[in-house]
C-alpha atoms as a PDB file:
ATOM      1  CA  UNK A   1       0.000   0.000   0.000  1.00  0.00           C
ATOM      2  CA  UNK A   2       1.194   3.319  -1.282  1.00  0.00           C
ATOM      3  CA  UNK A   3       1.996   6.013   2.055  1.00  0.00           C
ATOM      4  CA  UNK A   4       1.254   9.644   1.476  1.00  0.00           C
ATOM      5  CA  UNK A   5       3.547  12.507   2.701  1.00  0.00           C
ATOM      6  CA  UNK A   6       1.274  15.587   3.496  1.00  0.00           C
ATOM      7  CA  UNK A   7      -1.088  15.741   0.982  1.00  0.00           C
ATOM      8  CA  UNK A   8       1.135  14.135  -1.448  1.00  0.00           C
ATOM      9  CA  UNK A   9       1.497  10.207  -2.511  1.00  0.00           C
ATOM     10  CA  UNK A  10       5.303   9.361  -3.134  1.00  0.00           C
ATOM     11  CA  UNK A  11       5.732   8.433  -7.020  1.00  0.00           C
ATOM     12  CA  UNK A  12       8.218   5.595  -6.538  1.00  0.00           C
ATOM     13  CA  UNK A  13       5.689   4.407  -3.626  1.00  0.00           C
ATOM     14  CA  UNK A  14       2.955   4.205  -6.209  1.00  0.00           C
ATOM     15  CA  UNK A  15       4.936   2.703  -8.998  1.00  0.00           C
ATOM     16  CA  UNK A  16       7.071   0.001  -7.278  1.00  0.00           C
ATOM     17  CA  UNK A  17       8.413  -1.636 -10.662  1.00  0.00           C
ATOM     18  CA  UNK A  18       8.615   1.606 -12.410  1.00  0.00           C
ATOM     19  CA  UNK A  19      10.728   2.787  -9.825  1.00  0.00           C
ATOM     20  CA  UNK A  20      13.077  -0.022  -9.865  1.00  0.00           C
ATOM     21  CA  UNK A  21      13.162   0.408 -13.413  1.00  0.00           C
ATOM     22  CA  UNK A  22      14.175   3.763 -13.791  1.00  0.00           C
ATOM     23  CA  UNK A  23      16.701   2.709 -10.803  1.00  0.00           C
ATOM     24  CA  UNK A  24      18.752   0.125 -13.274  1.00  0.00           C
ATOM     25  CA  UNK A  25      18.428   2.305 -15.924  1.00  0.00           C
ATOM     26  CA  UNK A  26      20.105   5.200 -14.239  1.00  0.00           C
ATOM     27  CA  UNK A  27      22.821   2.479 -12.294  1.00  0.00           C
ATOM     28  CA  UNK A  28      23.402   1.356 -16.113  1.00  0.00           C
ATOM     29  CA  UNK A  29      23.810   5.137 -17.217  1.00  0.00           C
ATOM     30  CA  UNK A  30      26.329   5.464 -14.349  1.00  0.00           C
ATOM     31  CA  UNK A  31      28.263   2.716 -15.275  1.00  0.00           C
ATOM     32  CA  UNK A  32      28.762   3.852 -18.909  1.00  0.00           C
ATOM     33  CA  UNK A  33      29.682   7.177 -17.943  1.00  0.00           C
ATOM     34  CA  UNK A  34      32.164   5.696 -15.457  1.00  0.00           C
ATOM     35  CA  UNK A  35      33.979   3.880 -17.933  1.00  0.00           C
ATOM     36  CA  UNK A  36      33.755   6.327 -20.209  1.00  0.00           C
ATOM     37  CA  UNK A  37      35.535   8.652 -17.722  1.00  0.00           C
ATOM     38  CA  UNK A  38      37.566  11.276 -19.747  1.00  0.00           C
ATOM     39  CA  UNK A  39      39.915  11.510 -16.697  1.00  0.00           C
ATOM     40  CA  UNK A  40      40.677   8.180 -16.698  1.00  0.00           C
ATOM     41  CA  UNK A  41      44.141   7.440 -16.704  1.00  0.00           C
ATOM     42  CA  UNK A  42      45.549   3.973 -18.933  1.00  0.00           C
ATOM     43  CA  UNK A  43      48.805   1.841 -17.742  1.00  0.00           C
ATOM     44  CA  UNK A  44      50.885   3.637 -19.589  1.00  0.00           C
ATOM     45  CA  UNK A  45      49.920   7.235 -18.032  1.00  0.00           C
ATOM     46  CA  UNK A  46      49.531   6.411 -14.658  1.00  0.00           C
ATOM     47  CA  UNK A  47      53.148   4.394 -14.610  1.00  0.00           C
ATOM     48  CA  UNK A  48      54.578   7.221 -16.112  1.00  0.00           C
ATOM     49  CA  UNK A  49      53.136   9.775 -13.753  1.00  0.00           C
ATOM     50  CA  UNK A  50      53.616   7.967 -11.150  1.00  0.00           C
ATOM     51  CA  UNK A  51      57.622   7.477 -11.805  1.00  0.00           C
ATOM     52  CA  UNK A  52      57.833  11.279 -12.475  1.00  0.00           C
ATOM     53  CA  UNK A  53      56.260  11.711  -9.446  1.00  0.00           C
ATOM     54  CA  UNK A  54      58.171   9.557  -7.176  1.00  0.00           C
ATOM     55  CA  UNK A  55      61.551  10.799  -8.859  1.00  0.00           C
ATOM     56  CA  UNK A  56      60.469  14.567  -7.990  1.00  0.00           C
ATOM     57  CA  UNK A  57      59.780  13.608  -4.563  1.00  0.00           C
ATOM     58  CA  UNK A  58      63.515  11.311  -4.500  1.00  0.00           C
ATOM     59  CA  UNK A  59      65.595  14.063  -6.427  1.00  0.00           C
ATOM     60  CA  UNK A  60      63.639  17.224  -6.135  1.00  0.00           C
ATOM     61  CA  UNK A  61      64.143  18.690  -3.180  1.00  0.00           C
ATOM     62  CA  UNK A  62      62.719  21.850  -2.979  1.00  0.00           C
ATOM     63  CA  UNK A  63      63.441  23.328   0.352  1.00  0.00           C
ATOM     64  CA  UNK A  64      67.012  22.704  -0.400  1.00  0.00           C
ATOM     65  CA  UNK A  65      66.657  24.678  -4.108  1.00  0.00           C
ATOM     66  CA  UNK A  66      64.577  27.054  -1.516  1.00  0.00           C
ATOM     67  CA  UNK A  67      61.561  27.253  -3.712  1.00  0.00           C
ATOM     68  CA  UNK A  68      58.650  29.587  -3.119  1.00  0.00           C
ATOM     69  CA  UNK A  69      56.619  27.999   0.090  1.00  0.00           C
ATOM     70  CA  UNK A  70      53.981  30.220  -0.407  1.00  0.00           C
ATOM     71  CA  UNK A  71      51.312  28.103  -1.330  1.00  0.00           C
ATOM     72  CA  UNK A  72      49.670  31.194  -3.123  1.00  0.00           C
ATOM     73  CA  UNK A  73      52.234  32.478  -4.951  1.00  0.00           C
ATOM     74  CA  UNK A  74      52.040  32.692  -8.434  1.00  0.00           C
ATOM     75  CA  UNK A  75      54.468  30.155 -10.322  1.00  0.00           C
ATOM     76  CA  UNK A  76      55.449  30.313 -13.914  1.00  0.00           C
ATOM     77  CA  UNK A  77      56.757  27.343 -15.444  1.00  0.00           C
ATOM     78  CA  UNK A  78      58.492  26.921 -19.483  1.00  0.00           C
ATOM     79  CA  UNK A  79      58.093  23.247 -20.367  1.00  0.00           C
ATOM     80  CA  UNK A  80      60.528  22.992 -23.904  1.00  0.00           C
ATOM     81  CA  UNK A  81      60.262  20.334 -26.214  1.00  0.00           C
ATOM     82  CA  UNK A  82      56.796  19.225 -24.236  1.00  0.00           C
ATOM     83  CA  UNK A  83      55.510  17.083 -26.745  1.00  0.00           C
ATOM     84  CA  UNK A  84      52.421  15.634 -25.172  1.00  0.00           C
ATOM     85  CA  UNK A  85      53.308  17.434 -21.904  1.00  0.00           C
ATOM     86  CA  UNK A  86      52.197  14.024 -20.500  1.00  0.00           C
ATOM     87  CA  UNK A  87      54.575  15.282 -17.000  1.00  0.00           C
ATOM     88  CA  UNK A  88      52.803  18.787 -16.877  1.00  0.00           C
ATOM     89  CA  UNK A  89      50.049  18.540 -14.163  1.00  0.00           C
ATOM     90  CA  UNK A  90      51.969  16.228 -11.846  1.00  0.00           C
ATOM     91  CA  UNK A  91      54.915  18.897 -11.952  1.00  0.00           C
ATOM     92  CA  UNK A  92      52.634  22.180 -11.241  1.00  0.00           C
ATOM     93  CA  UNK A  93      50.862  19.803  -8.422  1.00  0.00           C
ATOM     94  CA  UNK A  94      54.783  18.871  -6.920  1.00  0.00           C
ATOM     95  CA  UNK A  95      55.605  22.479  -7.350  1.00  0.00           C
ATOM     96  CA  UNK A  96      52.503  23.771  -5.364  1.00  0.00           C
ATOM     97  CA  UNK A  97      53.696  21.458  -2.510  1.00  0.00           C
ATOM     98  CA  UNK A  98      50.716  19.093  -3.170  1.00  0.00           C
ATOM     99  CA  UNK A  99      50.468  15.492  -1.233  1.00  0.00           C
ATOM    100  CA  UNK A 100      50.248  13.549  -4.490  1.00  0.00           C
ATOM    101  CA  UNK A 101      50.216  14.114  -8.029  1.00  0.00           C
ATOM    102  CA  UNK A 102      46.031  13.806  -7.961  1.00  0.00           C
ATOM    103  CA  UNK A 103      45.995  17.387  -6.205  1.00  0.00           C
ATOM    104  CA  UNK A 104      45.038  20.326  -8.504  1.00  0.00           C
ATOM    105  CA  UNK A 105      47.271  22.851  -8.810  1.00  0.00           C
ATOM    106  CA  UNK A 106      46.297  26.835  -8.539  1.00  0.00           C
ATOM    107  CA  UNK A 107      48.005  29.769  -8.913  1.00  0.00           C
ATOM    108  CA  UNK A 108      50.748  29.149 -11.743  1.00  0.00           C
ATOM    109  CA  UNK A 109      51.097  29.694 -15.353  1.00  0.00           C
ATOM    110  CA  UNK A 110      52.647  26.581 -17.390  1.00  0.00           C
ATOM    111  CA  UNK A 111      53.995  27.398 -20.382  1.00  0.00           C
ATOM    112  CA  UNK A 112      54.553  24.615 -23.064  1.00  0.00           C
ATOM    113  CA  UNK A 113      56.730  25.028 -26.340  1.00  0.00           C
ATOM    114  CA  UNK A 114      57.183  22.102 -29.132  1.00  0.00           C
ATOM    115  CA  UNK A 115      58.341  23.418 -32.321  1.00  0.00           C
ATOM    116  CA  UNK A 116      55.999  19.972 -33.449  1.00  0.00           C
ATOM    117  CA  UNK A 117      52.419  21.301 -34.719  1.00  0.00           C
ATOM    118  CA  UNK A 118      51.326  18.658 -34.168  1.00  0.00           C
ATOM    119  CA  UNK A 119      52.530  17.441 -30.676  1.00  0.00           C
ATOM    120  CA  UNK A 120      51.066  21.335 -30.165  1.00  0.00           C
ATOM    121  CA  UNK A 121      47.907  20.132 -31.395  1.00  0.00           C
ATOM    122  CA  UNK A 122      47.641  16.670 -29.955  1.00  0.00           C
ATOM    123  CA  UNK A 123      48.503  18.617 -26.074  1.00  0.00           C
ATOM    124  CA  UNK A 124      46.100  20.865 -26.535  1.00  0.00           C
ATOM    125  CA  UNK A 125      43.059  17.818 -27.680  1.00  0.00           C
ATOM    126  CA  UNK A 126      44.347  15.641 -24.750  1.00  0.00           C
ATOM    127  CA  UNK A 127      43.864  18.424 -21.753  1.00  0.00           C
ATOM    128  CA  UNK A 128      40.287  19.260 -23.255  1.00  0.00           C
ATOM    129  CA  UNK A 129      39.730  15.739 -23.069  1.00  0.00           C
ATOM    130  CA  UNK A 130      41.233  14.768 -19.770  1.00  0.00           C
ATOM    131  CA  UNK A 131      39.398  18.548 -18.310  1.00  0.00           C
ATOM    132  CA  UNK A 132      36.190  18.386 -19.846  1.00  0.00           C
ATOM    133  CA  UNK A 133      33.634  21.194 -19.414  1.00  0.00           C
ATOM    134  CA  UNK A 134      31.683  19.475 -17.013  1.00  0.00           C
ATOM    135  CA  UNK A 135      34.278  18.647 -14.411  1.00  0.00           C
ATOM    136  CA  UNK A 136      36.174  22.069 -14.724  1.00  0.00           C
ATOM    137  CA  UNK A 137      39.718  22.560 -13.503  1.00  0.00           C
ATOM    138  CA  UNK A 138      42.317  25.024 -13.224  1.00  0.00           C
ATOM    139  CA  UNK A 139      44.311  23.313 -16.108  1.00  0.00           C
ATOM    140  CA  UNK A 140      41.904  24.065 -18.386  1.00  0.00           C
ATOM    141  CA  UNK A 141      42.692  27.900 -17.898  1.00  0.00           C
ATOM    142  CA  UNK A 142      46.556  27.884 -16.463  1.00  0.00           C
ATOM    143  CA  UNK A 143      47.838  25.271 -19.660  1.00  0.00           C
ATOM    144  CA  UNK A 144      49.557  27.257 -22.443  1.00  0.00           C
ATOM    145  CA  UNK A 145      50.574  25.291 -25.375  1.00  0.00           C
ATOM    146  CA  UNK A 146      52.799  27.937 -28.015  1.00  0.00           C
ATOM    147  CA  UNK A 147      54.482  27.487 -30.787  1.00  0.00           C
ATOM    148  CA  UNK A 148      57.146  29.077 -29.930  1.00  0.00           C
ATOM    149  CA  UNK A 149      58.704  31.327 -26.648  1.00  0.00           C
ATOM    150  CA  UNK A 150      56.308  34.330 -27.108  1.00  0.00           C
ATOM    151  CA  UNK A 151      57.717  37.988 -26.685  1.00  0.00           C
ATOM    152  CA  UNK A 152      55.583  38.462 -23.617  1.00  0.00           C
ATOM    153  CA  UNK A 153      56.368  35.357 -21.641  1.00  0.00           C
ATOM    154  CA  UNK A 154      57.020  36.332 -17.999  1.00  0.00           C
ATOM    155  CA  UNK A 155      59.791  35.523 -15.784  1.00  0.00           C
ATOM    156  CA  UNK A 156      59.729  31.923 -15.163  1.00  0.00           C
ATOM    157  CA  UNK A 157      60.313  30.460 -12.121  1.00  0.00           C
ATOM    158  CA  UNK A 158      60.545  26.678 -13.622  1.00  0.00           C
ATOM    159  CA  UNK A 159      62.381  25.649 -16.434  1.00  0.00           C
ATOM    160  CA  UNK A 160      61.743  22.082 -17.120  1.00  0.00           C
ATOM    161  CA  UNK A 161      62.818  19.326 -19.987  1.00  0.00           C
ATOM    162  CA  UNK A 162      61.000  15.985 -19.834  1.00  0.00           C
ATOM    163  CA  UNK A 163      62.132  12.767 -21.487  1.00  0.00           C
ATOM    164  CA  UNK A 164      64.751  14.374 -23.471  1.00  0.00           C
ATOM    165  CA  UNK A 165      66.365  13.179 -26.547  1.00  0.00           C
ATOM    166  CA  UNK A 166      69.901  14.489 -27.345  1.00  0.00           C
ATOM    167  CA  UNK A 167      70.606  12.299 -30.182  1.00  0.00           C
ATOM    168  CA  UNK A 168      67.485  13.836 -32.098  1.00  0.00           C
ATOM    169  CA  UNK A 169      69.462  17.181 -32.768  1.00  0.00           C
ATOM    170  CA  UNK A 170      73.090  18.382 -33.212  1.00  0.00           C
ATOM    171  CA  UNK A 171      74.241  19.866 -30.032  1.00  0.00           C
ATOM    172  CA  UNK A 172      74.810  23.682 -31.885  1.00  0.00           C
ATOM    173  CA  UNK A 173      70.808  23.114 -31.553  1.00  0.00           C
ATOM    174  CA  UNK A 174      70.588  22.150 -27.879  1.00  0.00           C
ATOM    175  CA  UNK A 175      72.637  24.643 -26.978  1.00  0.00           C
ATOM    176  CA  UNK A 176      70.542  27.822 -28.894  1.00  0.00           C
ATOM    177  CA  UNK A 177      67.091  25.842 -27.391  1.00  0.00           C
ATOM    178  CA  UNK A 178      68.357  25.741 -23.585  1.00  0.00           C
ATOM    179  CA  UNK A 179      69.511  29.057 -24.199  1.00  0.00           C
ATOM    180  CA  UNK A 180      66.507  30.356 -24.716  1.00  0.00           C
ATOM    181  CA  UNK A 181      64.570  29.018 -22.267  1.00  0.00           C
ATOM    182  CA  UNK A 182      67.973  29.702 -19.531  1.00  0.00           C
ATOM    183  CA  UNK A 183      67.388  33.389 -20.513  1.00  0.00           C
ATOM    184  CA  UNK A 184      63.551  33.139 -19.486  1.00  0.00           C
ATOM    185  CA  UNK A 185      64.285  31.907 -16.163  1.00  0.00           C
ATOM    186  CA  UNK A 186      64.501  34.307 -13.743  1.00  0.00           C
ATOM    187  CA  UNK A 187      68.088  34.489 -11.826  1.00  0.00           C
ATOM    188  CA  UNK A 188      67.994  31.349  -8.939  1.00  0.00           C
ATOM    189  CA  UNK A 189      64.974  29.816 -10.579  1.00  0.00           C
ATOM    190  CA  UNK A 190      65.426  25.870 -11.036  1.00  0.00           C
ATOM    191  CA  UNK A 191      65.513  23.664 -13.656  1.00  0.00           C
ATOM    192  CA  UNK A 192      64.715  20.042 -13.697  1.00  0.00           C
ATOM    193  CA  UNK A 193      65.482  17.706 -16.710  1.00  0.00           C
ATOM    194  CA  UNK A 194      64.796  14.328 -17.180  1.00  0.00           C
ATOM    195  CA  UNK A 195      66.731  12.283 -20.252  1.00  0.00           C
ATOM    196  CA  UNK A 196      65.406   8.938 -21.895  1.00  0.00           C
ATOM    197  CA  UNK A 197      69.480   7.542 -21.856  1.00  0.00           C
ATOM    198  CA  UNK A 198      72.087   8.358 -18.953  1.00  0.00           C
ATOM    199  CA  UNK A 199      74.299   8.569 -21.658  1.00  0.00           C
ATOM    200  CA  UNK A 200      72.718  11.707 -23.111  1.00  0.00           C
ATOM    201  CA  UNK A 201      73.667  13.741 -19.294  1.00  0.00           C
ATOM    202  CA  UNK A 202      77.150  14.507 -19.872  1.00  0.00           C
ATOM    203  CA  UNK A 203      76.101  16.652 -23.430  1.00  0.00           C
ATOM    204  CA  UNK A 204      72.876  18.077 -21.122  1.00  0.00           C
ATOM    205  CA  UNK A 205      75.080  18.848 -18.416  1.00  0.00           C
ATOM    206  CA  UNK A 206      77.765  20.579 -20.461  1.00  0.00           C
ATOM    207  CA  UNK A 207      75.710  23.033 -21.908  1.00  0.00           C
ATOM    208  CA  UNK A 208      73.576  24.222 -18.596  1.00  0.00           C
ATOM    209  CA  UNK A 209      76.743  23.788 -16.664  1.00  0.00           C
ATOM    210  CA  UNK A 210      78.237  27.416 -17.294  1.00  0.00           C
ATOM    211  CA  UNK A 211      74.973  28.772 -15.565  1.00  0.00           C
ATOM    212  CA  UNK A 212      73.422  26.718 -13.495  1.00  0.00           C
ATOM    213  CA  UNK A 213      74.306  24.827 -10.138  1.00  0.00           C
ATOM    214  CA  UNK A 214      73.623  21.430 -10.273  1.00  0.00           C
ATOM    215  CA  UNK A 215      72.217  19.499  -7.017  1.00  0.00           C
ATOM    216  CA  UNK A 216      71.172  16.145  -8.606  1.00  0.00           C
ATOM    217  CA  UNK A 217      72.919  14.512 -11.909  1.00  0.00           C
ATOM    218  CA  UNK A 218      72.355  10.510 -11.701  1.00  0.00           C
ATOM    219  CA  UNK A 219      70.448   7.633 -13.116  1.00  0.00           C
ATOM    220  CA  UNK A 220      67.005   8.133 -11.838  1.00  0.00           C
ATOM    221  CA  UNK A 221      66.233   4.673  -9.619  1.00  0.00           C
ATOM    222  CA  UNK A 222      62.743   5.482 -10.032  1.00  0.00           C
ATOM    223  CA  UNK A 223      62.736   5.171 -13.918  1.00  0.00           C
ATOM    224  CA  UNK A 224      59.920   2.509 -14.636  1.00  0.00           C
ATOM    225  CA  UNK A 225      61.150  -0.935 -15.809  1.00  0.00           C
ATOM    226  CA  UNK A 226      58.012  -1.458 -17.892  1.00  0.00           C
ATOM    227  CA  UNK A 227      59.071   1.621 -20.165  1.00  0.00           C
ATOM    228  CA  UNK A 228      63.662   1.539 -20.988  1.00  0.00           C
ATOM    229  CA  UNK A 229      64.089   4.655 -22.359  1.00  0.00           C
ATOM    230  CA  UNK A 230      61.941   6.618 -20.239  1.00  0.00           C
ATOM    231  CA  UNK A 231      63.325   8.752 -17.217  1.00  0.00           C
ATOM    232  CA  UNK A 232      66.206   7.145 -17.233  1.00  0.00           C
ATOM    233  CA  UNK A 233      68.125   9.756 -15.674  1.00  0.00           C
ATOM    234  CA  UNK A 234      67.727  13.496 -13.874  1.00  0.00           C
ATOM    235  CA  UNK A 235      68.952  16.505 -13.736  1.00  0.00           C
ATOM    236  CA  UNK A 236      68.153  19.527 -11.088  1.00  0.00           C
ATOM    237  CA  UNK A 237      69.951  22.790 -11.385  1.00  0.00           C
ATOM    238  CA  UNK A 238      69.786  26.167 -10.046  1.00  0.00           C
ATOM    239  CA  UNK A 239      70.803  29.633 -11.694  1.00  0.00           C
ATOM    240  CA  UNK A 240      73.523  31.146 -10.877  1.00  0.00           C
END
């Protein structure tokens, strides 16, 4: 027998099997959209992220670079030769002094540079897929992806390389590419480099040697075993 509240007889009280009905129907709907999750993460991302993660908290130290505490203050960070920028989100959240690489990050400005169209065009695709308009975030807003350095990029506080290659270009090229980006970060901001091959540090490490101070130069233990070639050593410098 169907109860009335007030005046009023409770729909799902009067239509029992409707009501469990529209009750699968909307568990089912859930389900899809679950799985469907634009924010979902594959193996492949969430290894990666976590083994950046893990070697930022290992090598990164950033009460010993004495980076900004200030949970508020605005941070500006120059990502060259991004590519995907796979790395960018769990590096703003690290920066900000979050707990885990989940946290979203506020108050910074991340600046990425490919001179790849197309690796311009594919980061841009995957953050408006991964932030989609109905589960807004501050990457949506803070994510630059450019071309090239613009003329009216501020001082950067964060110069970072991920993954790097220094076989893919003579070192003449490295050398004018770091340069850039050295000149855009302000004097004892920090720079933090990852290479694919340990091999590939000694060319790195020349060429930001003359300007920076270097607190970690090794084979990164946290490099994940699944992916060779990835992360396979670090690099964290400081501007003279």
């Amino acid at each position: 027998m169907a109860k009335v509240k007030g005046n009023h007889m409770l729909f799902s009280q009067a239509y029992p099997l409707y009501s469990m009905a529209m009750a699968a129907k909307k568990a089912h709907s859930n389900h899809i959209k679950k799985e469907g999750d634009p924010n979902q993460e594959d193996d492949y991302t969430r290894i990666l992220r976590d083994a950046y993660w893990n070697s930022l908290e290992a090598y990164v130290k950033l009460d010993d670079l004495k980076f900004q505490k200030d949970p508020k203050a605005l941070i500006t960070v120059l990502e060259l030769e991004c590519g995907e920028a796979l790395e960018a989100r769990t590096l703003c959240a690290y920066l900000k002094r979050g707990k885990h690489r989940f946290e979203e990050a506020k108050d910074f400005f991340y600046y990425g540079i490919e001179n790849d169209l197309e690796m311009i065009k594919i980061a841009k695709e995957s953050y408006k897929k991964n932030n989609p308009v109905l589960i807004p975030l501050i990457f949506t807003k803070k994510y630059n992806f450019l071309e090239q350095i613009p003329d009216y990029l501020p001082e950067i506080a964060v110069l970072a390389f991920n993954n790097l290659d220094c076989k893919n270009r003579p070192e003449s090229e490295w050398k004018q590419i770091i340069g850039l980006g050295m000149e855009c970060l302000r004097k004892d901001g920090i720079i933090i480099s990852t290479l694919n091959w340990t091999g590939n540090a000694p060319a790195f490490r020349h060429i930001i040697g003359e300007k920076c101070n270097l607190f970690r130069d090794r084979k990164n233990l946290f490099a994940p075993k699944e992916y060779p070639e990835t992360y396979d050593h670090i690099i964290v410098g400081k501007k003279r």
